[in-house]
Protein backbone atom coordinates (compact mmCIF):
# COMPACT_ATOMS: atom_id res chain seq x y z
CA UNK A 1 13.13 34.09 -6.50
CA UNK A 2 11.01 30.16 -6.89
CA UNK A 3 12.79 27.20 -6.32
CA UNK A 4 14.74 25.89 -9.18
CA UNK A 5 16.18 21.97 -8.87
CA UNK A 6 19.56 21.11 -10.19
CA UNK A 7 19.71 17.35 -10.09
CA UNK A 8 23.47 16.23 -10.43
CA UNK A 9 24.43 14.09 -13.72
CA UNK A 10 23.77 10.72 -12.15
CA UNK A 11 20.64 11.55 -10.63
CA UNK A 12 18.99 12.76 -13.34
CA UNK A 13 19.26 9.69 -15.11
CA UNK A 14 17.03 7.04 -14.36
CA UNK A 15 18.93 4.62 -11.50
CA UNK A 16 19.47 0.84 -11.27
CA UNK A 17 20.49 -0.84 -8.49
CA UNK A 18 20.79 -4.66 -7.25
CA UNK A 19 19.17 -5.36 -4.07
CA UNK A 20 21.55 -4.28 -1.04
CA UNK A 21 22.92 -1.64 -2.61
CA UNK A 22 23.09 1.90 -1.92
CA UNK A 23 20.94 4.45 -3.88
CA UNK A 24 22.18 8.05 -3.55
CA UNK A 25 20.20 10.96 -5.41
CA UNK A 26 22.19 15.01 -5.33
CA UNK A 27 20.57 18.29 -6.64
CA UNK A 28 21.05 21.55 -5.79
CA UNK A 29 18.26 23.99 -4.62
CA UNK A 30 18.22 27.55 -5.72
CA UNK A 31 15.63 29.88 -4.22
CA UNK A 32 14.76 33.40 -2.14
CA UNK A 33 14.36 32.63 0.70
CA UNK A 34 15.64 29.16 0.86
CA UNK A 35 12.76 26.82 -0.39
CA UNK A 36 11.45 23.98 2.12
CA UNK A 37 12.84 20.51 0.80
CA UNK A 38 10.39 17.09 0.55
CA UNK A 39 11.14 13.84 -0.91
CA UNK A 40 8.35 11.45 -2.24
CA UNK A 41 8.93 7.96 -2.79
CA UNK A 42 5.38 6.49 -5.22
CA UNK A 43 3.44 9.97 -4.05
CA UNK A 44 4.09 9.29 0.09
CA UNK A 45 6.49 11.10 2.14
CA UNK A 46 10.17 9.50 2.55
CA UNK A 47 11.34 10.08 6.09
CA UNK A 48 14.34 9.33 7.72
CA UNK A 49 14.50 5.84 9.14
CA UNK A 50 17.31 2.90 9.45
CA UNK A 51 19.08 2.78 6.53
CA UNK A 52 17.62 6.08 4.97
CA UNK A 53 18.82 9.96 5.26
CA UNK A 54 17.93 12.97 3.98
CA UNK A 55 20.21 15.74 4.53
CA UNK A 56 19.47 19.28 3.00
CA UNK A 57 22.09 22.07 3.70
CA UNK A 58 22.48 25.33 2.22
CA UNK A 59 21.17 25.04 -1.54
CA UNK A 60 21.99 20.96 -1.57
CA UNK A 61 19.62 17.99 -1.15
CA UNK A 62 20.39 14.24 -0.59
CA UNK A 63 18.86 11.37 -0.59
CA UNK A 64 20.45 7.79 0.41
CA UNK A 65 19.04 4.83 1.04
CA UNK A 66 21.62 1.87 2.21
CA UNK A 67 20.35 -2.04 1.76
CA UNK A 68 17.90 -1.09 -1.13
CA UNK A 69 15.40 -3.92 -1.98
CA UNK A 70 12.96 -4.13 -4.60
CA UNK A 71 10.56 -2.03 -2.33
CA UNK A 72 12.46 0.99 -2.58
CA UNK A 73 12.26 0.77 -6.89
CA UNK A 74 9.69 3.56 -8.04
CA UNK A 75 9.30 7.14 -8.60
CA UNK A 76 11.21 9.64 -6.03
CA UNK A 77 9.67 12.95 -6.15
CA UNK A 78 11.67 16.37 -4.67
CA UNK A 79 9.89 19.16 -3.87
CA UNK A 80 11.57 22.56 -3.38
CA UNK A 81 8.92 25.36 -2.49
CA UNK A 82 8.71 29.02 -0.82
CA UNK A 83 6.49 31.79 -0.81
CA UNK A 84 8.17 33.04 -4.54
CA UNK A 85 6.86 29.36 -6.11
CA UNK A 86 7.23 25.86 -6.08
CA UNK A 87 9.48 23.10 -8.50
CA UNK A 88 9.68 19.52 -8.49
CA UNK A 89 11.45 17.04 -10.41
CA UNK A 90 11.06 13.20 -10.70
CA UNK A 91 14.20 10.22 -10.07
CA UNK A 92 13.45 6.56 -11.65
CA UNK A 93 14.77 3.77 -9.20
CA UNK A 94 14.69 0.28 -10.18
CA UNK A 95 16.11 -2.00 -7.43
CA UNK A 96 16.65 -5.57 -8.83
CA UNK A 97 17.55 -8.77 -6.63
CA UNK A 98 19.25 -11.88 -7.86
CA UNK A 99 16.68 -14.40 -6.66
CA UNK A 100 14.81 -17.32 -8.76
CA UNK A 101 11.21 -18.33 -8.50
CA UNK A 102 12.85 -21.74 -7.64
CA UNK A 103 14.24 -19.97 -4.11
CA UNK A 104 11.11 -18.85 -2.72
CA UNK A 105 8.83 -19.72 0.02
CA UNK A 106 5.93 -18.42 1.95
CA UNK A 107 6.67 -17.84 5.38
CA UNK A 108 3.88 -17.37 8.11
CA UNK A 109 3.89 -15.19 11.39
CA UNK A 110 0.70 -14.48 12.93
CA UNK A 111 -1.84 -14.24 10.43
CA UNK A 112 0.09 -12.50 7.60
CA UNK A 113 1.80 -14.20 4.48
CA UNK A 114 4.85 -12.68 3.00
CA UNK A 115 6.70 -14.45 0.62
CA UNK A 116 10.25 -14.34 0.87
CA UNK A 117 13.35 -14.39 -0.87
CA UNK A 118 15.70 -17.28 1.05
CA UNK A 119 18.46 -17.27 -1.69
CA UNK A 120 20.84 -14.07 -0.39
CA UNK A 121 19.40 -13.24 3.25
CA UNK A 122 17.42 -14.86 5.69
CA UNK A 123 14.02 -12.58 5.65
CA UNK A 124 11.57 -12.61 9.18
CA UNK A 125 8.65 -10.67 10.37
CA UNK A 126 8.68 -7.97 12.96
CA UNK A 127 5.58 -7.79 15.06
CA UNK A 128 3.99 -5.63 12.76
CA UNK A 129 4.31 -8.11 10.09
CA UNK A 130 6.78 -6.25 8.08
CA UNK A 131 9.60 -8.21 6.65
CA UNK A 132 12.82 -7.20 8.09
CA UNK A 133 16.25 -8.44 6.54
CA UNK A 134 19.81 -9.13 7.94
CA UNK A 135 22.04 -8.83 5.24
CA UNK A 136 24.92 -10.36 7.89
CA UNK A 137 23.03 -13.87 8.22
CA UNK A 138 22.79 -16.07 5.36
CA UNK A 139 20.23 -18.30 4.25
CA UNK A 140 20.12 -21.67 5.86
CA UNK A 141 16.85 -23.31 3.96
């Protein structure tokens, strides 16, 4: 039998979140054999990393992210396929943060430029110039 995805109620309807928030997106998977489960996030792979899990047992599917920030706003994608077929369906995330223009700055490491939000968390680079966040300090600027 092909995959068929049952999103839950919530999830099917298009999310919005403020920053630091948790986003959280249910469906059930029907399928013989059991169809292989993939999340997108914008058309690239979501894997499981600090703050994000996927868990897929039996015929359900989650997603949750913890912390959400405006990168995580977009178009999540799940995938269900086996050898009977293939089904997808699409989840619209908007994150939303509650900064001003007024309480930005650019910040330099290295040679990138990020420019960061100072008004709810104090925002640094990692060695890899990403912007990490640490929702338990505050702002000092």
């Amino acid at each position: 039998m092909a995959p068929k995805i049952i999103p839950d109620d919530k999830s099917s309807q298009p999310q919005k979140l403020k920053a630091e928030g948790i986003l959280s997106l249910f469906a059930n998977i029907e399928g013989v054999p059991t169809p292989k489960v993939s999340w997108f996030q914008n058309g690239e792979p979501v894997t499981p990393t600090n703050g994000t899990s996927i868990d897929s047992k039996d015929a359900c599917t989650s997603l949750t992210v913890k912390g959400t920030s405006a990168k995580n706003s977009g178009t999540y994608k799940l995938v269900a396929e086996n050898v009977a077929g293939k089904d997808e369906k699409e989840f619209e995330v908007t994150v939303k943060g509650e900064c001003n223009k007024a309480n930005t700055k650019n910040t330099r490491q290295a040679s990138c430029f990020v420019k960061t939000c100072v008004c709810l968390t104090k925002i640094s680079l990692s060695d890899d110039c990403r912007p990490t966040v640490s929702p338990a300090q505050r702002a000092s600027d």
